[in-house]
Protein backbone atom coordinates (compact mmCIF):
# COMPACT_ATOMS: atom_id res chain seq x y z
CA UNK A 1 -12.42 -3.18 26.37
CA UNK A 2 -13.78 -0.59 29.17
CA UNK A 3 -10.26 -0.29 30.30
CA UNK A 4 -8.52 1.95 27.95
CA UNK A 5 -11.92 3.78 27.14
CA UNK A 6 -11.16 7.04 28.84
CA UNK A 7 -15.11 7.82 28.68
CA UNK A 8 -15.64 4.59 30.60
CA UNK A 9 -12.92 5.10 33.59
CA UNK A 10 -14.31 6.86 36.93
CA UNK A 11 -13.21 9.97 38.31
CA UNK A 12 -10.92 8.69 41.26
CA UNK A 13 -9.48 6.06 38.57
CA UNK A 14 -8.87 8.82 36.38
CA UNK A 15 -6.60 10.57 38.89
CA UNK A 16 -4.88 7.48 39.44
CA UNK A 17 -4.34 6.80 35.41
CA UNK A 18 -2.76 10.41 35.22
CA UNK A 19 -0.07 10.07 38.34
CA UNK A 20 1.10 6.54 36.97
CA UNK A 21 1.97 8.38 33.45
CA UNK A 22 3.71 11.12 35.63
CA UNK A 23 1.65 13.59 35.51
CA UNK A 24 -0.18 16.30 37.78
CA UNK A 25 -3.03 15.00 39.31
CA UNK A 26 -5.61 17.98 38.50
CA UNK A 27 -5.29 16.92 34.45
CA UNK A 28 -7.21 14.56 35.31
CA UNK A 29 -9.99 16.98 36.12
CA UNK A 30 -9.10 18.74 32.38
CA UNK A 31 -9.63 15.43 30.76
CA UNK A 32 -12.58 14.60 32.86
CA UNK A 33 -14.13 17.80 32.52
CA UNK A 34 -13.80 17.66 28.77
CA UNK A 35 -15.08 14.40 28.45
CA UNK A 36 -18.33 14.27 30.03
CA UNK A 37 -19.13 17.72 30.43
CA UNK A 38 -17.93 18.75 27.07
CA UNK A 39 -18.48 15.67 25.50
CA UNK A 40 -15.14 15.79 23.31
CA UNK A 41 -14.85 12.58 21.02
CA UNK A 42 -11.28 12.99 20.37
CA UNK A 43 -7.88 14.73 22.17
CA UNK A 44 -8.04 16.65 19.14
CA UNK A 45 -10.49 18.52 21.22
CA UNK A 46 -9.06 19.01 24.36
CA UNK A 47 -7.44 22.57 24.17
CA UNK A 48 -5.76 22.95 27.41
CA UNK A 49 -4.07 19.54 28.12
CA UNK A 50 -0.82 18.82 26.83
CA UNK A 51 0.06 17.38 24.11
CA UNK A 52 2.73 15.24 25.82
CA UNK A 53 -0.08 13.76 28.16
CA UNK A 54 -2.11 13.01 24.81
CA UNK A 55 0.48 11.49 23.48
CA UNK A 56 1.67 9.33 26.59
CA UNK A 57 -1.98 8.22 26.68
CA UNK A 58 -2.65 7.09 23.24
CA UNK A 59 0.80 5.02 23.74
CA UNK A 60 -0.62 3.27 26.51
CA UNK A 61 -3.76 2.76 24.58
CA UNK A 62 -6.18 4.79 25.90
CA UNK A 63 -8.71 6.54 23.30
CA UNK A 64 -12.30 7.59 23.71
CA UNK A 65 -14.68 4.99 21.77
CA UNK A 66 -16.63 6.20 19.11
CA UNK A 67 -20.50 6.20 19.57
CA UNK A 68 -21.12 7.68 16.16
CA UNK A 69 -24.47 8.93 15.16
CA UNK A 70 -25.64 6.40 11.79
CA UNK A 71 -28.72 7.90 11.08
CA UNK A 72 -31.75 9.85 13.47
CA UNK A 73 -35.32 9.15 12.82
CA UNK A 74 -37.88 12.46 13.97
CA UNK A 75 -41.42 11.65 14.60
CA UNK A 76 -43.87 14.42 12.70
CA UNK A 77 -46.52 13.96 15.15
CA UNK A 78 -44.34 14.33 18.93
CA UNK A 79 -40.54 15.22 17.51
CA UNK A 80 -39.44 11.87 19.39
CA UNK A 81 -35.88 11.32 17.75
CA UNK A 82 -34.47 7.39 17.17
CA UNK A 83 -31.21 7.31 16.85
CA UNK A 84 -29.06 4.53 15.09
CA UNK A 85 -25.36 4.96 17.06
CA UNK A 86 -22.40 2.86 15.22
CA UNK A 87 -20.12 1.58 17.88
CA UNK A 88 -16.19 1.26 16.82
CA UNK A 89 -16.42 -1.91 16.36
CA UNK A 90 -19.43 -1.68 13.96
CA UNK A 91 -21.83 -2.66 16.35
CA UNK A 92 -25.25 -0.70 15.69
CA UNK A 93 -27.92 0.36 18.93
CA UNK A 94 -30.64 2.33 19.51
CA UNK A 95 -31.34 5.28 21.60
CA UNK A 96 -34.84 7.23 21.91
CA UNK A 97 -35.19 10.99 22.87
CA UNK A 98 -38.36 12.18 24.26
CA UNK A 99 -39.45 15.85 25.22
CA UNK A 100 -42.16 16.14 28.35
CA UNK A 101 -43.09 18.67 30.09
CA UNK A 102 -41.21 17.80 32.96
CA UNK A 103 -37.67 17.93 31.21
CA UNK A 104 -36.16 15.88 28.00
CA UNK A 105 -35.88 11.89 28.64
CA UNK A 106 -33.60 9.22 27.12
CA UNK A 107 -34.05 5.99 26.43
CA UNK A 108 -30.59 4.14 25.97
CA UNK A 109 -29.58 0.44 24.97
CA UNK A 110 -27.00 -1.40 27.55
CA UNK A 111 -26.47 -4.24 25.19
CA UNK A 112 -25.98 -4.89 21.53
CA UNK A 113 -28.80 -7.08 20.62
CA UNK A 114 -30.58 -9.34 23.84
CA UNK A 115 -30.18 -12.62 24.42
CA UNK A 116 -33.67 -12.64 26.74
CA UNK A 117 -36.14 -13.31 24.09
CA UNK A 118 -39.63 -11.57 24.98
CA UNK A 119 -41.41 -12.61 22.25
CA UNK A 120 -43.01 -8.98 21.76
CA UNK A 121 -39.39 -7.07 21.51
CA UNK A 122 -37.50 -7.01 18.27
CA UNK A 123 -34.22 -6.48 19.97
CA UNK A 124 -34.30 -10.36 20.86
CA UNK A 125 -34.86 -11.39 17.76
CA UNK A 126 -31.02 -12.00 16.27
CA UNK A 127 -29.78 -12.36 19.77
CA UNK A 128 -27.11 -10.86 21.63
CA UNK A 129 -23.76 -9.41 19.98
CA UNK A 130 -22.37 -8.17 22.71
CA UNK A 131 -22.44 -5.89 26.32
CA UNK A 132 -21.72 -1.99 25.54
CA UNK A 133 -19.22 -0.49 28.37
CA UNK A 134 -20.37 2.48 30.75
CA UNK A 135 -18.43 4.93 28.26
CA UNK A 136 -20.64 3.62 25.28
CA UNK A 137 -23.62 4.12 27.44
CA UNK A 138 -22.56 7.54 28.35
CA UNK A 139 -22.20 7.83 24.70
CA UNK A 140 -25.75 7.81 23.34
CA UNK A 141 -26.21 10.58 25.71
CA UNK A 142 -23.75 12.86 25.24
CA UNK A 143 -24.36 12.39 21.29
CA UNK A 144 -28.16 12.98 22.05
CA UNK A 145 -27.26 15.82 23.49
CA UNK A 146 -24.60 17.50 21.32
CA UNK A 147 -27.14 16.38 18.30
CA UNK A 148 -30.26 18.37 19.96
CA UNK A 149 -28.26 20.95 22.35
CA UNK A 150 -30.78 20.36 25.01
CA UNK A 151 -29.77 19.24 28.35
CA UNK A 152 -30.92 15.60 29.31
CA UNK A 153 -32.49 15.05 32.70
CA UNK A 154 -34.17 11.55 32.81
CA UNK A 155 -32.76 8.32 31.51
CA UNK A 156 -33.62 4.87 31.39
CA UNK A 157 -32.20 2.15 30.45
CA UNK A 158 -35.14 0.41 28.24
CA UNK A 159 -33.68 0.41 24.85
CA UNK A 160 -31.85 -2.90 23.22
CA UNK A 161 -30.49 -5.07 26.06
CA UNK A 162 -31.25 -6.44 29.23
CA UNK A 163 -29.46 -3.74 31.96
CA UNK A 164 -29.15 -6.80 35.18
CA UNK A 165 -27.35 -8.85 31.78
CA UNK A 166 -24.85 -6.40 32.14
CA UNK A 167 -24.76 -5.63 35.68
CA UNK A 168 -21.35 -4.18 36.46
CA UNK A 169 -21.27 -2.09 33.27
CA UNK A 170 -24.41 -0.15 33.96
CA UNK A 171 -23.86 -0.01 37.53
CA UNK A 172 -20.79 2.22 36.32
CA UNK A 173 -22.94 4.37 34.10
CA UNK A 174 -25.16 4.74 36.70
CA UNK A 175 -22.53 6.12 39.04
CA UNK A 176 -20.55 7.73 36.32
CA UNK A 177 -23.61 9.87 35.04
CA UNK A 178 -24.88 11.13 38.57
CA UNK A 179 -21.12 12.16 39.26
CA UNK A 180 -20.96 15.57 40.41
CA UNK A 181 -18.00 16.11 37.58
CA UNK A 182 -19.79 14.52 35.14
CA UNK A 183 -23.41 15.32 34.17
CA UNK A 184 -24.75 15.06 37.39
CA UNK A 185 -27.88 13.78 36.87
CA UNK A 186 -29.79 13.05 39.78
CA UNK A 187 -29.99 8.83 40.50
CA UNK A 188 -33.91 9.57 41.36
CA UNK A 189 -34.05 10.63 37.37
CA UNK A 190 -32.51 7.24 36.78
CA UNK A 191 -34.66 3.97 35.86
CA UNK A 192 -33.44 0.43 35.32
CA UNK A 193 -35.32 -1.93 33.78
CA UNK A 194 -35.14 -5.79 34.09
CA UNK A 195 -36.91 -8.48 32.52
CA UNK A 196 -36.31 -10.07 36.07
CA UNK A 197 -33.43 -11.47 36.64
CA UNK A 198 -33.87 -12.38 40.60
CA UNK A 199 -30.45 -12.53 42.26
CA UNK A 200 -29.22 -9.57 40.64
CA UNK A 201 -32.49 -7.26 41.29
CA UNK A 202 -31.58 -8.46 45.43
CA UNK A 203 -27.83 -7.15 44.41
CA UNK A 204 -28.74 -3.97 42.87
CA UNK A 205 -31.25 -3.18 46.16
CA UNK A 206 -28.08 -3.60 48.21
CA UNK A 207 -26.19 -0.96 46.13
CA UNK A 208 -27.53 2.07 47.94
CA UNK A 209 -28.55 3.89 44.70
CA UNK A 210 -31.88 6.35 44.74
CA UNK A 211 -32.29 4.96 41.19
CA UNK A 212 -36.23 3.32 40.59
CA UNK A 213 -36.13 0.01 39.34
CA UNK A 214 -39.19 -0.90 36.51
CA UNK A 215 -40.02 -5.03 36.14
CA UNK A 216 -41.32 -5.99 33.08
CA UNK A 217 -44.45 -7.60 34.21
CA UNK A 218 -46.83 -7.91 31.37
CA UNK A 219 -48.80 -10.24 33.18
CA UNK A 220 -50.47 -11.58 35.75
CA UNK A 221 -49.71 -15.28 36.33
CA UNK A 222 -47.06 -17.63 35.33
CA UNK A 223 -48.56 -19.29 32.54
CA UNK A 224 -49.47 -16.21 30.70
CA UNK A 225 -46.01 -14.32 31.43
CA UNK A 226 -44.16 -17.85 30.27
CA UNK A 227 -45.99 -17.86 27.17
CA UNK A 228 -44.68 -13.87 26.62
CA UNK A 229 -41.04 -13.92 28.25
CA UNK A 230 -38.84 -16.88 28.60
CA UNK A 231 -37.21 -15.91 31.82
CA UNK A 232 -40.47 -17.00 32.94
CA UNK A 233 -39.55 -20.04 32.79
CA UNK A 234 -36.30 -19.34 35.40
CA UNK A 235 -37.52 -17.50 37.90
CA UNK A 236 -41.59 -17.34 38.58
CA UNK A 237 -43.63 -14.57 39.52
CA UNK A 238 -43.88 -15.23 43.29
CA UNK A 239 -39.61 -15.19 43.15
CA UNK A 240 -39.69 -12.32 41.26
CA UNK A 241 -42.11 -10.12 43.67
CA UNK A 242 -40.64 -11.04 46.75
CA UNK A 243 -37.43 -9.40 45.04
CA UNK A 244 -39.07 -6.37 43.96
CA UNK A 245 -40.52 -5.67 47.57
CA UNK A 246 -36.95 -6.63 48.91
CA UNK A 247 -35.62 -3.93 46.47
CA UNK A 248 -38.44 -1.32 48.23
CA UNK A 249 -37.56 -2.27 51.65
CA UNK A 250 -33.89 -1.65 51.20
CA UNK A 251 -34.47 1.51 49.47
CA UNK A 252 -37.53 2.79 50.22
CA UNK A 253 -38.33 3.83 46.36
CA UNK A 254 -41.83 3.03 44.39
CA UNK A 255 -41.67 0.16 42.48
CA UNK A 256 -42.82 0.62 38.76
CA UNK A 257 -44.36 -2.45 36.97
CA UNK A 258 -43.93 -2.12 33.11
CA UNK A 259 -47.35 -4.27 31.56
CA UNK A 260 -47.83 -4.26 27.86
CA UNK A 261 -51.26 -4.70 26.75
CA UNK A 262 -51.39 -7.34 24.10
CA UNK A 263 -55.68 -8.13 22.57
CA UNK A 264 -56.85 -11.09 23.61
CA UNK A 265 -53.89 -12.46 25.66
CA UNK A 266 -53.51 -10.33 29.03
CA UNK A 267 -56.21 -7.46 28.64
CA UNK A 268 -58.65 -8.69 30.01
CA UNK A 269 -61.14 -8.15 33.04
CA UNK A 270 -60.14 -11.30 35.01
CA UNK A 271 -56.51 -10.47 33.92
CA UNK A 272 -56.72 -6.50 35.35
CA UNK A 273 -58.35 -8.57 38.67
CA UNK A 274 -55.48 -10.98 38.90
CA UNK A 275 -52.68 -8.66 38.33
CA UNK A 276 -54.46 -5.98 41.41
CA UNK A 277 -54.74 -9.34 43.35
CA UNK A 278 -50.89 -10.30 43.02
CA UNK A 279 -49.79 -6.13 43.34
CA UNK A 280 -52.14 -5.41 46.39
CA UNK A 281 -50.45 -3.38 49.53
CA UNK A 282 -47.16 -2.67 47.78
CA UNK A 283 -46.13 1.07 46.66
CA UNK A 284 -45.63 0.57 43.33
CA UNK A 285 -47.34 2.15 39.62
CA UNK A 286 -48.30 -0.12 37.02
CA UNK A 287 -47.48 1.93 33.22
CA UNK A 288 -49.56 0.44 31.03
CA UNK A 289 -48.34 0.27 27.57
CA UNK A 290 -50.11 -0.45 23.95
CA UNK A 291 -47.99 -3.02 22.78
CA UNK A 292 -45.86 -1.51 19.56
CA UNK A 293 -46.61 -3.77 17.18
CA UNK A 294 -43.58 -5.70 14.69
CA UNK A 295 -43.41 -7.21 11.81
CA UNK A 296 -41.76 -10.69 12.88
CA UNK A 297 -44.36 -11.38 15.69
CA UNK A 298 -48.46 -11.38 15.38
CA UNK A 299 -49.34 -9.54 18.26
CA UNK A 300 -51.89 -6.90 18.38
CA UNK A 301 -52.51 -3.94 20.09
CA UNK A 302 -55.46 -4.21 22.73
CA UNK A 303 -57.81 -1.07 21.66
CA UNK A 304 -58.14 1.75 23.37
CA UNK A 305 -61.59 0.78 24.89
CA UNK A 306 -59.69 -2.39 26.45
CA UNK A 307 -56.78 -0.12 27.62
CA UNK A 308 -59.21 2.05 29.86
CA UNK A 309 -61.34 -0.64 31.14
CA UNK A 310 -57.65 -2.27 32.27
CA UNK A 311 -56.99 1.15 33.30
CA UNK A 312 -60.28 1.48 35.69
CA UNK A 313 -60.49 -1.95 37.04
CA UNK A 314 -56.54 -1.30 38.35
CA UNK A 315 -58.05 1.53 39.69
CA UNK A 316 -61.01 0.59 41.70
CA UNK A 317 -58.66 -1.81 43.43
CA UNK A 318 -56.05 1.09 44.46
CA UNK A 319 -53.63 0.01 42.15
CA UNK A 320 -51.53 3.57 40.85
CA UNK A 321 -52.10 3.51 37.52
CA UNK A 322 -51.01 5.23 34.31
CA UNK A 323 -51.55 4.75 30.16
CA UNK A 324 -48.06 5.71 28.68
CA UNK A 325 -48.36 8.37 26.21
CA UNK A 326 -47.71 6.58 22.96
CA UNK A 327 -44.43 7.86 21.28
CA UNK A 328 -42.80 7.35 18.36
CA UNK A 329 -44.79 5.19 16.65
CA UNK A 330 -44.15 6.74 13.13
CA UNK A 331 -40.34 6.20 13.67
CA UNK A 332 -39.63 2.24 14.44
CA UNK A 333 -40.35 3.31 17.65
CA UNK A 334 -40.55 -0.08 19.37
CA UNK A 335 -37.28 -1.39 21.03
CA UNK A 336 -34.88 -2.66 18.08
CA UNK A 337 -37.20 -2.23 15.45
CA UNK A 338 -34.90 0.45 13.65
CA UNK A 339 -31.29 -1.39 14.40
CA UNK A 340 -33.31 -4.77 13.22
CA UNK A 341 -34.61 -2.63 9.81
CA UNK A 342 -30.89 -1.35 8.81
CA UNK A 343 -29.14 -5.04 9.76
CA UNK A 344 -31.35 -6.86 7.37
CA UNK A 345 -31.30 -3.98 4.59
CA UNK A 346 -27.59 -4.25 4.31
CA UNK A 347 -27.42 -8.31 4.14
């Protein structure tokens, strides 16, 4: 599918593309340029290339997916935006825009659905559909930011989806979307998340990105992160932490440990003692996050008492530490919970 996406195909393969059709190689840097720094959705757009190029392309195949907006969601108390994107092939995923201080942030999906099944995350619930390419990842941001006509400079890849699932797509994005003729974006602006998916955490360390990698922990022992997220059950914690420091020694960047806060099942004292016990001596930041409650699961939200005390203890035991500032919550805010809301509304 990737392969006649022309939003999914890399610079160099670009050039290549355009001199087997017969054509000058610097169209390639027309097309380019119009695609991901323009962020045309058609060759309608594309003023300056010819229309015999157009036309020898679109024989061959080659179009540029849609990644259409459905529907956008604004928060009244923080302007977060959830967006609802409609693939071409009718596919629906989520993408989250948030503005901080420190420059706008996005929040895309790298799959259609997730086949993982955290038992807190919505986007598990109906499984997995299907991987999105690099171009339909580059998608949600260029519609973000033709939508808002605000320049984007963090992303991370935390919506629907497990990223390591879909290893060589995002792997593309990620090099795609840091490209000086594309967007640019610095790879230290970058995040990938992972549920923890061992061997391919040890691949992407080897990669020689400058992108920070963010393991859902949530907690602090086996038995209470089986009972939460079945790859648990796969690889245990001790597997999964010698990966993540292999991931710093290869490339030297702070680890970020993802831990929702759920009441009465990994908020605790002990549990804030166990989880500095298992993190001690490596450079890493634990975010701490209220879990977003949904509908289909009975979790509950530790209160914000709880979250401090978690907070301090971490703290007293030199453990970097922050609280995530709580967004979206007015908007289906929580991974999936919009894409889940429109699938079962038009049943």
């Amino acid at each position: 599918m990737a392969d006649k996406d022309l939003r999914s195909i890399e610079y160099g393969k670009m050039e290549e593309l355009i001199l087997t059709l017969g054509d000058k190689k610097y169209r390639a840097s027309q097309i380019y340029d119009w695609i991901h720094k323009k962020q045309a959705d058609s060759y309608g757009e594309m003023g300056n290339v010819p229309g015999s190029l157009k036309r020898k392309l679109a024989d061959e195949g080659y179009d540029i997916y849609t990644v259409r907006i459905n529907r956008v969601q604004e928060s009244a108390a923080d302007g977060t935006r959830k967006y609802l994107f409609e693939l071409s092939d009718g596919n629906l995923i989520e993408s989250v825009f948030m503005r901080y201080e420190h420059g706008n942030s996005v929040c895309i999906s790298t799959q259609a659905g997730c086949r993982m099944g955290c038992r807190f995350c919505a986007s598990t619930i109906d499984g997995l559909a299907r991987n999105l390419t690099s171009g339909e990842m580059l998608g949600q941001v260029y519609g973000i930011m033709k939508d808002t006509g605000e320049r984007i400079s963090n992303i991370v890849t935390m919506g629907s989806g497990e990223p390591l699932d879909n290893y060589n797509e995002v792997l593309r994005f990620i090099r795609m979307v840091s490209d000086g003729h594309g967007l640019n974006i610095s790879q230290r602006n970058i995040t990938v998340s992972t549920c923890g998916i061992v061997p391919k955490i040890r691949e992407l360390a080897d990669e020689e990105l400058t992108i920070t990698l963010a393991l859902s922990l949530h907690a602090p022992n086996d038995a209470k992160r089986r009972e939460l997220m079945p790859i648990a059950n796969k690889y245990g914690l001790d597997e999964v932490l010698k990966a993540c420091r292999y991931y710093y020694e290869r490339t030297g960047r702070r680890l970020t440990f993802e831990y929702s806060l759920v009441r009465g099942n990994n908020d605790s004292d002990e549990d804030a003692a166990a989880l500095s016990a298992i993190l001690k001596g490596m450079n890493c930041h634990v975010n701490l996050i209220p879990v977003n409650p949904i509908k289909e699961r009975d979790f509950r939200q530790s209160d914000r008492q709880a979250v401090l005390a978690f907070k301090n203890k971490l703290e007293k035991n030199h453990i970097n530490v922050t609280i995530r500032r709580e967004m979206g919550r007015d908007i289906d805010g929580a991974c999936g919970q919009l894409r889940r809301r429109i699938l079962h509304e038009e049943e």
